[in-house]
Protein backbone atom coordinates (compact mmCIF):
# COMPACT_ATOMS: atom_id res chain seq x y z
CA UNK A 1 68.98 54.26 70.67
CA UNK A 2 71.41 56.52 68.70
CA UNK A 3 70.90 59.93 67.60
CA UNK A 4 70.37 58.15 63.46
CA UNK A 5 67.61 55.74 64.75
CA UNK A 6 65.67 58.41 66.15
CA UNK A 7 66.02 60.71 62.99
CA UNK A 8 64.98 58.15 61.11
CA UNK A 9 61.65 57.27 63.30
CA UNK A 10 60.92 60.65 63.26
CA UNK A 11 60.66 61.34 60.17
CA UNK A 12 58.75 58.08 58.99
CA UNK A 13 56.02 59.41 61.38
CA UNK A 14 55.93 62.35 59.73
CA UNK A 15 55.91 60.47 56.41
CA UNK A 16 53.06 58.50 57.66
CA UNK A 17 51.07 61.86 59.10
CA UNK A 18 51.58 63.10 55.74
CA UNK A 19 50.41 60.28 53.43
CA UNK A 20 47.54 59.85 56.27
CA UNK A 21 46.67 64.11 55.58
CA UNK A 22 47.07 63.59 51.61
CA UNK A 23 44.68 60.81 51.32
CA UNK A 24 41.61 62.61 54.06
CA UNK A 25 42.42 65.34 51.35
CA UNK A 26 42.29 63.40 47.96
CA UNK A 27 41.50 59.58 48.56
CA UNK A 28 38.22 58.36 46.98
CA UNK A 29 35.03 58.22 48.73
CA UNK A 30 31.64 57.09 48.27
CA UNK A 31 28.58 58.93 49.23
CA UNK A 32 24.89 57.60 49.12
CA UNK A 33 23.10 60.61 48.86
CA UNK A 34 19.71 62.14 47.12
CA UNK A 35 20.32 65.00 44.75
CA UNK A 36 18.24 67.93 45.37
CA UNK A 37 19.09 70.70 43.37
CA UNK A 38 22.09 72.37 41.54
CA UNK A 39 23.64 75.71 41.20
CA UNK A 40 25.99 77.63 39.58
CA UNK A 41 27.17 78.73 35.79
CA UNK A 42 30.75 76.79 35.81
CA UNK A 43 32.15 80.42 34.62
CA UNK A 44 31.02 83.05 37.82
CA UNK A 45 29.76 81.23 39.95
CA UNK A 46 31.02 77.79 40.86
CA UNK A 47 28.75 74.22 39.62
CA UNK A 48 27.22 72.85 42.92
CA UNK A 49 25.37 69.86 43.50
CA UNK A 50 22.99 70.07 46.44
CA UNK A 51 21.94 66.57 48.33
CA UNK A 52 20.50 64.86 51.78
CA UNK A 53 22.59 62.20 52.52
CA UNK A 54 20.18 58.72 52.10
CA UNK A 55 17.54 58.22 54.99
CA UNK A 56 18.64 61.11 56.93
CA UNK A 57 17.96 65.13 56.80
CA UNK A 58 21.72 65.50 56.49
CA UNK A 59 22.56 67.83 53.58
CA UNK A 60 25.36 67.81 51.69
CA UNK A 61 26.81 69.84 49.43
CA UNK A 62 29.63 68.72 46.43
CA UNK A 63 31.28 71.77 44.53
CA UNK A 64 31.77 70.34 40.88
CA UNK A 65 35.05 71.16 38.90
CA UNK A 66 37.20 69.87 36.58
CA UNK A 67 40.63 68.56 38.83
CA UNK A 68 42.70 69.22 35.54
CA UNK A 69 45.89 66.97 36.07
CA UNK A 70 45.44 66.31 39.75
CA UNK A 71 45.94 62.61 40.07
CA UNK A 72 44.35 60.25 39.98
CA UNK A 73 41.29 61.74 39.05
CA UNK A 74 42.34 63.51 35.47
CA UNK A 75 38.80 65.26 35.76
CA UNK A 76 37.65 67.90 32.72
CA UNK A 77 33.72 67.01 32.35
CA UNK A 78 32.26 69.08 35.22
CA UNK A 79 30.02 70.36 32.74
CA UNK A 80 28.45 67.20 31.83
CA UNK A 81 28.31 65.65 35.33
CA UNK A 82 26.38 68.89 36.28
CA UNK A 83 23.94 68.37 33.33
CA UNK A 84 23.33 64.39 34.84
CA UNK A 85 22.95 65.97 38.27
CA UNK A 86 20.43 68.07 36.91
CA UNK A 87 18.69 65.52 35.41
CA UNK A 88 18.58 62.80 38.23
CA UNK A 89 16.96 66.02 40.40
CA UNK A 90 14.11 66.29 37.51
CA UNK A 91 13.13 62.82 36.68
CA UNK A 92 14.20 61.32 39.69
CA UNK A 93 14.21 63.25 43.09
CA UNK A 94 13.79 60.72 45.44
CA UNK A 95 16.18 58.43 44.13
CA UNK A 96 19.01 57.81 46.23
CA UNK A 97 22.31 57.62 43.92
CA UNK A 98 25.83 56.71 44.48
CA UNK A 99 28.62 60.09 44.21
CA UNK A 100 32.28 59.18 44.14
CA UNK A 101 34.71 61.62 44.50
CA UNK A 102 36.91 62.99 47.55
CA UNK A 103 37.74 65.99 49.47
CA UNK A 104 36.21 66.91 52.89
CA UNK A 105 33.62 69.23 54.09
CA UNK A 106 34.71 71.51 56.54
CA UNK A 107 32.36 74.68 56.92
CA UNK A 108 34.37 77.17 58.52
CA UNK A 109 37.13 77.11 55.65
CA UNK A 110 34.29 76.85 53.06
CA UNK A 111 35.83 73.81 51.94
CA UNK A 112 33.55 71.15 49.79
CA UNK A 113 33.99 67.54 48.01
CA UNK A 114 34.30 67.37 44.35
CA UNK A 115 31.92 65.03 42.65
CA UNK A 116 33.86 62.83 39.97
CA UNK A 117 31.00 61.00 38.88
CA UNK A 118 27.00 60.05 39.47
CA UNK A 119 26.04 56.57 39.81
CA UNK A 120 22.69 56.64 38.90
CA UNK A 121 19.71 54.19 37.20
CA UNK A 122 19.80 54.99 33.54
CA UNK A 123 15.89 56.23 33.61
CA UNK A 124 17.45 59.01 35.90
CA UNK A 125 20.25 59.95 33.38
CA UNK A 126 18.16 59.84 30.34
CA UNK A 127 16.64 62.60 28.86
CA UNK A 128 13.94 64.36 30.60
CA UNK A 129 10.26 63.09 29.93
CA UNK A 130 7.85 65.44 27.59
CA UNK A 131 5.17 66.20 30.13
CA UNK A 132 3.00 67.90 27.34
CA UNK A 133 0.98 64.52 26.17
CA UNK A 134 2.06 65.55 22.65
């Protein structure tokens, strides 16, 4: 094997380590989780969306910001995904709901997924109920 062919194989295996690293980072994933609360202001303090992941006591938490022009995600309505998290955890807390988004969770770097969007039954999205018997 020459000196070239060896180059080469090298680095397509770090090409393929690479791609491999970028998509853990930023590939899609699904979660099947129940929202339990959120947190934060979107301006000091960071939008969170507390959950247990479905049938377990597993929590997990998703931060919530806009990705800006990170492909392929184009994501600027962290806002309004916070306000439907909200609102599934009000009208529907024991509902188990699909998140899709990506990222890992790794504790000791403080590092969280970011929710892209709430899969949820429209009765959970909708506006909350008027508990007053007006």
């Amino acid at each position: 094997m020459t000196t070239k062919n060896k180059i080469i194989i090298g680095l397509v295996a770090v090409a393929i380590v690479a791609i491999g690293l970028l998509y853990l980072r930023w590939g899609p994933k699904v979660w099947e989780v129940q929202i339990t609360g959120v947190t934060g202001d979107g301006h000091t303090v960071q939008y969170r969306i507390e959950t247990v992941e479905a049938g377990t006591a597993d929590t997990l938490i998703f931060k919530n910001v806009d990705a800006g022009l990170t492909p392929p995600y184009f994501k600027w309505d962290s806002a309004r995904l916070q306000s439907i998290a909200n609102r599934v955890t009000k009208e529907c807390p024991e509902q188990p709901v699909t998140v899709f988004g990506y990222g890992l969770r790794i504790p000791w770097l403080s590092m969280f997924p970011n929710a892209v969007s709430i899969d949820a039954p429209e009765r959970c999205r909708m506006a909350p109920t008027d508990h007053r018997g007006a």
